[in-house]
Protein backbone atom coordinates (compact mmCIF):
# COMPACT_ATOMS: atom_id res chain seq x y z
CA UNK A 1 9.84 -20.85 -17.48
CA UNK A 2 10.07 -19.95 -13.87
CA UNK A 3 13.48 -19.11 -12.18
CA UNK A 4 15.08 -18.52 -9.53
CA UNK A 5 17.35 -15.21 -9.35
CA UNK A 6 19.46 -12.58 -7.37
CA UNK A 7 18.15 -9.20 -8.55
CA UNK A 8 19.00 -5.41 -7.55
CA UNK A 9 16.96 -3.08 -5.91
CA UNK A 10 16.74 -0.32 -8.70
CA UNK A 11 14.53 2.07 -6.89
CA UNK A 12 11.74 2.71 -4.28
CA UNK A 13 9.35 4.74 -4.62
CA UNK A 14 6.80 5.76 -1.69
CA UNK A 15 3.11 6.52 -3.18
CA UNK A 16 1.87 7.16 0.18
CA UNK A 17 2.15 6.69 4.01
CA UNK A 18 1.79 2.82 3.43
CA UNK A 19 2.45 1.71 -0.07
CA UNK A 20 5.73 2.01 -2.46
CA UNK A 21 6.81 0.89 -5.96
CA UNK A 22 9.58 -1.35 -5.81
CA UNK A 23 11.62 -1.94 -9.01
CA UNK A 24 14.01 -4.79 -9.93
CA UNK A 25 16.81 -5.18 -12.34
CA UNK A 26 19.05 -8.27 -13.45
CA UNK A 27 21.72 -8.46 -15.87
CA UNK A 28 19.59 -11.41 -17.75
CA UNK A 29 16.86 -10.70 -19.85
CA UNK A 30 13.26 -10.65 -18.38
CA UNK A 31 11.14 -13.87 -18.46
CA UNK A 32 8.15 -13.87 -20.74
CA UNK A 33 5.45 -12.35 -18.12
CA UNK A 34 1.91 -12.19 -18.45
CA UNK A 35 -0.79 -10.34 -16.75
CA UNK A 36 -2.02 -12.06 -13.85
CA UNK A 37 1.33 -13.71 -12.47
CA UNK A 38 2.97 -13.32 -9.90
CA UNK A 39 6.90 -13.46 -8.10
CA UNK A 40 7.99 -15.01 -4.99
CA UNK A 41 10.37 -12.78 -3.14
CA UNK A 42 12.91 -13.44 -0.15
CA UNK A 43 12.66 -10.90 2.56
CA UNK A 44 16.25 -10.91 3.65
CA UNK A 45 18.15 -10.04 7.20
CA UNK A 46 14.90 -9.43 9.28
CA UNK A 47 14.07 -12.11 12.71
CA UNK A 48 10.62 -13.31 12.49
CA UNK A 49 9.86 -13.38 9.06
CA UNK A 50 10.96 -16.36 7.17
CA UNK A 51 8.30 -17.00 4.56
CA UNK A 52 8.38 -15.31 1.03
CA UNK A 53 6.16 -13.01 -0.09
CA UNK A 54 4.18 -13.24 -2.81
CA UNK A 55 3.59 -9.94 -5.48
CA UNK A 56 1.43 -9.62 -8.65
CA UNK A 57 3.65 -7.63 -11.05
CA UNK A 58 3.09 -3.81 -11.39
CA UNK A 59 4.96 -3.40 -15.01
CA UNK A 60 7.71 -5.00 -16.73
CA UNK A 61 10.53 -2.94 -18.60
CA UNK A 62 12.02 -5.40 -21.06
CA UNK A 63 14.74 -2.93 -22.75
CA UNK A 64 16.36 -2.61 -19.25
CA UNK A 65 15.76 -5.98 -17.65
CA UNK A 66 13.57 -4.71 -14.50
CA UNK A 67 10.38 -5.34 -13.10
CA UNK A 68 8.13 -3.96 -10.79
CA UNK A 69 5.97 -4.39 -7.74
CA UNK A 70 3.10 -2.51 -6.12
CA UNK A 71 3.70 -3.42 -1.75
CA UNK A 72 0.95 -2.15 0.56
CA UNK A 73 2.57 -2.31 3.26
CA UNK A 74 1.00 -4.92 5.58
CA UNK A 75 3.28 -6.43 8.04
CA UNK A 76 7.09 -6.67 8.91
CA UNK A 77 8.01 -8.50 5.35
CA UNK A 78 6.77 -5.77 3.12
CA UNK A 79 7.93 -2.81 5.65
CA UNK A 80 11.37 -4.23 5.71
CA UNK A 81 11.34 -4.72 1.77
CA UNK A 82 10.39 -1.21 1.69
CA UNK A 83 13.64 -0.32 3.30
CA UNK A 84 16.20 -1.49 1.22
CA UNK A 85 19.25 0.58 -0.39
CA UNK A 86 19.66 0.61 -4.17
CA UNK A 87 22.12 -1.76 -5.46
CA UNK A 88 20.79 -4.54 -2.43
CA UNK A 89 20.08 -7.69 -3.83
CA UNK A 90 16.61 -9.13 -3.58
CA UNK A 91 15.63 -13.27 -4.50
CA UNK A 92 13.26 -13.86 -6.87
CA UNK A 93 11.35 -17.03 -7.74
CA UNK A 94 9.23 -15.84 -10.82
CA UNK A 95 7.41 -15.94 -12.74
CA UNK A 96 4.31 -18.08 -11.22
CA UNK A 97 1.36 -18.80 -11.55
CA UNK A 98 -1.33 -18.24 -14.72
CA UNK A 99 -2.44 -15.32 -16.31
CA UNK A 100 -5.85 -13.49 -16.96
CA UNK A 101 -7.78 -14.37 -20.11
CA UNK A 102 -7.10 -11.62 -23.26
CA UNK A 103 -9.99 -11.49 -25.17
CA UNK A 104 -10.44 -9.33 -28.63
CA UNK A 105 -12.39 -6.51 -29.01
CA UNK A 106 -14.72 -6.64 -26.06
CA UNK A 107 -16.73 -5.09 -23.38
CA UNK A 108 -14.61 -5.00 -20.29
CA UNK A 109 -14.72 -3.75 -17.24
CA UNK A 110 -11.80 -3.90 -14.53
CA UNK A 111 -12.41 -3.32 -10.88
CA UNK A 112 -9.57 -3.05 -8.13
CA UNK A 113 -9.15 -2.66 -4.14
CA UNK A 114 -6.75 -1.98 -2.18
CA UNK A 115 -3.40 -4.16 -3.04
CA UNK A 116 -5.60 -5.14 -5.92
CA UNK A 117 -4.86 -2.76 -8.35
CA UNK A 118 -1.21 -4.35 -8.56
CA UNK A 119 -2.15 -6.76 -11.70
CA UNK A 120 -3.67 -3.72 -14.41
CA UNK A 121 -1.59 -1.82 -15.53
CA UNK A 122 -0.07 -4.68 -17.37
CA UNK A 123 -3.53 -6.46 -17.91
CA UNK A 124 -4.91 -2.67 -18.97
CA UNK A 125 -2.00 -2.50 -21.45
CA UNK A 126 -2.83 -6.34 -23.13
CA UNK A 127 -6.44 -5.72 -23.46
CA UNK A 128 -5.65 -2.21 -25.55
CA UNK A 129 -3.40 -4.07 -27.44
CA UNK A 130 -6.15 -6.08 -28.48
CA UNK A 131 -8.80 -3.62 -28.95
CA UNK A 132 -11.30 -4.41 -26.38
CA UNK A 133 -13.44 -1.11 -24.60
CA UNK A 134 -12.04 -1.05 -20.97
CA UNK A 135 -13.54 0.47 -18.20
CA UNK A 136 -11.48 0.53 -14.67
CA UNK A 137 -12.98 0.75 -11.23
CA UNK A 138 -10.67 1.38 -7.93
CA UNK A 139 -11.59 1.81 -4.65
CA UNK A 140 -10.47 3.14 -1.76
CA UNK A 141 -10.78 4.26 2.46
CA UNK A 142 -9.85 8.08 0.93
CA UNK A 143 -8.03 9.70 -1.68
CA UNK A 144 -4.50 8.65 -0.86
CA UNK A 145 -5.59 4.92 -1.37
CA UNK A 146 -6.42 6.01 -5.21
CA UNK A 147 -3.61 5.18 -6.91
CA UNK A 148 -2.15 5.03 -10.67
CA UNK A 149 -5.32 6.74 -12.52
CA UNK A 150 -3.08 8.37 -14.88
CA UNK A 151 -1.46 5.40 -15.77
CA UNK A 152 -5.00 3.49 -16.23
CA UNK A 153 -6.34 6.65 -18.21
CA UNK A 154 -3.85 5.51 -21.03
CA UNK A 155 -6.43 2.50 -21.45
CA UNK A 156 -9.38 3.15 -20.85
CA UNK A 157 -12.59 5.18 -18.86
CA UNK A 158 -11.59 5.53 -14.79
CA UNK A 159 -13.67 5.35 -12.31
CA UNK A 160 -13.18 5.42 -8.47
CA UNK A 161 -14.97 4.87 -5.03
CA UNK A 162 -13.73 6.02 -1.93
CA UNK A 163 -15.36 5.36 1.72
CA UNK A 164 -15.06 8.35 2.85
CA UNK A 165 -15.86 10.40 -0.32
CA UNK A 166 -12.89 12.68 -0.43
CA UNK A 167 -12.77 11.11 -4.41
CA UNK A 168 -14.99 9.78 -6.69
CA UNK A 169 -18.14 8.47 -5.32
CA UNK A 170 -18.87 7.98 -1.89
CA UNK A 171 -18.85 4.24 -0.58
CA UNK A 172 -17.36 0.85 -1.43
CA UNK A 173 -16.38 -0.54 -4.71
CA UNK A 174 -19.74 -2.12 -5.64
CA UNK A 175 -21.83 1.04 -4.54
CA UNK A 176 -20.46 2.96 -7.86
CA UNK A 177 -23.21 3.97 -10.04
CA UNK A 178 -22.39 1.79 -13.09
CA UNK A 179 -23.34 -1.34 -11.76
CA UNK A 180 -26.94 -0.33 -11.69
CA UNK A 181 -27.12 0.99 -15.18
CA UNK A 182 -29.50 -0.87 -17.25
CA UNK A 183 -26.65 -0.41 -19.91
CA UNK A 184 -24.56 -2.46 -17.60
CA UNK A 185 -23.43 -4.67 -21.14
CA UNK A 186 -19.63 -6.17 -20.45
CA UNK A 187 -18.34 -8.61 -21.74
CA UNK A 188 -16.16 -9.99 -18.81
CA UNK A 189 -14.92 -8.37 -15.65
CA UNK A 190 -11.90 -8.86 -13.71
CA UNK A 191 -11.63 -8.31 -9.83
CA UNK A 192 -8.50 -8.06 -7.26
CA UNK A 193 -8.81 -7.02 -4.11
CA UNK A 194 -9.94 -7.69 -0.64
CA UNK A 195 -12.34 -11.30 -0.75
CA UNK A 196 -15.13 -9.52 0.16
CA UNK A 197 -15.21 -6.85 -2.37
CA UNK A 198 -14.73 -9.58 -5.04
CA UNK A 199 -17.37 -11.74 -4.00
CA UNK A 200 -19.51 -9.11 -4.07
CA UNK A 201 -17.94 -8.12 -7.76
CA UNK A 202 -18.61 -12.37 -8.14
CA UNK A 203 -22.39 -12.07 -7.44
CA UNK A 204 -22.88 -8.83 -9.66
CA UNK A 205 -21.30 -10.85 -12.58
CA UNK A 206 -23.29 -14.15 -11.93
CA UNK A 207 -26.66 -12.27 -11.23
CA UNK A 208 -26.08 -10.33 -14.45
CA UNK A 209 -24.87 -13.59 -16.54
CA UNK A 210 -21.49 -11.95 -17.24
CA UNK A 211 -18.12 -13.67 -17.19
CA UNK A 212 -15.63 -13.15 -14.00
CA UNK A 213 -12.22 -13.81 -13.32
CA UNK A 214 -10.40 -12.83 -9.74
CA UNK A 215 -7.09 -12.72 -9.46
CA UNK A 216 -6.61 -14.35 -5.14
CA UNK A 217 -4.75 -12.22 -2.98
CA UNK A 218 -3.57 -15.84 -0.92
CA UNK A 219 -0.98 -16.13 1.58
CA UNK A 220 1.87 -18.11 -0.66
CA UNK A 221 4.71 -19.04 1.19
CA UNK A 222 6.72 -21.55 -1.65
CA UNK A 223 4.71 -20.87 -5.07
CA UNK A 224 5.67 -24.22 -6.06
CA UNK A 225 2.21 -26.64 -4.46
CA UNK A 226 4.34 -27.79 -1.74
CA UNK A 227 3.70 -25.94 1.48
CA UNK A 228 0.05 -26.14 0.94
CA UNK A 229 -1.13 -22.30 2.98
CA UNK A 230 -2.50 -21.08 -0.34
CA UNK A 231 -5.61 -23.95 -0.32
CA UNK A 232 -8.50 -22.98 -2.35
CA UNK A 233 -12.17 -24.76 -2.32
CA UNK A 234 -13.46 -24.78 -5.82
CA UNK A 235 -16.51 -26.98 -7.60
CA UNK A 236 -13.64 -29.33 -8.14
CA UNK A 237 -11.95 -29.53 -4.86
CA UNK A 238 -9.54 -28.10 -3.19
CA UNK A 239 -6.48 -26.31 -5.51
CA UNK A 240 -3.24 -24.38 -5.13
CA UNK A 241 -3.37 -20.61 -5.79
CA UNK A 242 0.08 -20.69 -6.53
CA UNK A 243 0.07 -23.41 -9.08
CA UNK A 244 -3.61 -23.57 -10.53
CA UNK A 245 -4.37 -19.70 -9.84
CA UNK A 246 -4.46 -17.03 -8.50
CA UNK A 247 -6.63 -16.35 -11.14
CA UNK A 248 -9.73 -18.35 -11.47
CA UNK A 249 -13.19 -18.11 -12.98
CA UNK A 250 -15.32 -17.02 -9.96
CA UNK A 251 -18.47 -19.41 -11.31
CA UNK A 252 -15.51 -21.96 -10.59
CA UNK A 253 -14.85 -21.33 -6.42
CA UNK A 254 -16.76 -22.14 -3.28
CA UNK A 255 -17.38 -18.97 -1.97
């Protein structure tokens, strides 16, 4: 059940030039959260920005009531959330939205850009859990956008792309080897990232009859259906990524 909560700003950590972890705590215990949702936070004390932001969790720590959240930084909301002392109290609408299907013992293969990668390391996690095969793809602009491989090494095969070739293969996501292996046999495949790279991901999965789910990187300003930004045309009309997403079977949206 969603709520709506004060919570302190346990630590930041900065990955890179533009990107940090940010880590909540609360004295209540954590909400049941599932892979695939997402919070609603209130970026405090800063003229100009008065919309929430929305973040797919990074991790959840249950034994010591915190959560955290992967921020790219991408404008003045996440810059100034990326400034805040420890101890500051942050508000937090979670958790929202649905989750990512959790098959057993399957074929799977996981592919993340960018922001993306934010949902799986708790997705990566549920689908071990479960005993499924996973395979994770990230990609990049260069090595400093490659982030949390160790972490996503605990679950499966990892695999990266990188633009400018300074890791992994040369070239976007969809330009990794893999997806023209005639052994190219999964199951399902989940995509987050930038739109194009997951319509791309989309068409792959389509063309090769394989199940996809994306997880939409929308702007979502309320996460309750009311302010209507997050609109989304699918084969049966127009829905709210906040409230019916953001993760959807791609066969299922107009793209």
């Amino acid at each position: 059940m969603k709520r709506i909560e004060d919570l302190s700003v346990k630590n930041i950590s900065w990955l890179n030039s533009n990107s940090y972890v940010l880590e909540l705590s609360g004295t209540k215990a954590i909400p049941d959260i599932l892979p695939g949702n997402f919070a609603e936070i209130r970026v405090d004390h800063h003229p100009g920005v008065f919309l929430r932001r929305p973040f797919s969790y990074l991790d959840v720590d249950e034994k010591n009531n915190s959560i955290s959240f992967f921020v790219k930084v991408v404008g003045k909301g996440s810059r100034k959330l990326g400034t805040l002392e420890k101890g500051e109290l942050v508000n937090v609408i979670h958790p929202l939205g649905n989750a990512f299907s959790i098959p057993d013992n399957k074929k799977v293969l996981i592919t993340g850009g960018g922001s993306g990668i934010a949902p799986f390391i708790m997705l990566g996690r549920e689908l071990k859990s479960r005993g499924n095969e996973i395979t994770i793809i990230t990609g990049g602009r260069s090595s400093e956008d490659i982030l949390f491989s160790e972490e996503f090494k605990a679950y499966g095969e990892v695999l990266c792309t990188t633009e400018d070739g300074s890791l992994g293969e040369k070239g976007i996501l969809t330009e990794h080897p893999i997806f023209t292996k005639d052994n190219f046999d999964f199951d399902l495949i989940y995509t987050c990232g930038p739109e194009g790279m997951m319509k791309a991901v989309a068409k792959i999965a389509r063309d090769k009859g394989i199940a996809c789910e994306a997880s939409l990187e929308h702007l979502m300003a309320c996460g309750f259906g009311v302010c209507l930004c997050c609109i989304q045309e699918t084969t049966e009309g127009n829905k709210c990524v906040c409230t019916e997403g953001p993760v959807f079977n791609t066969n299922d949206l107009k793209w």
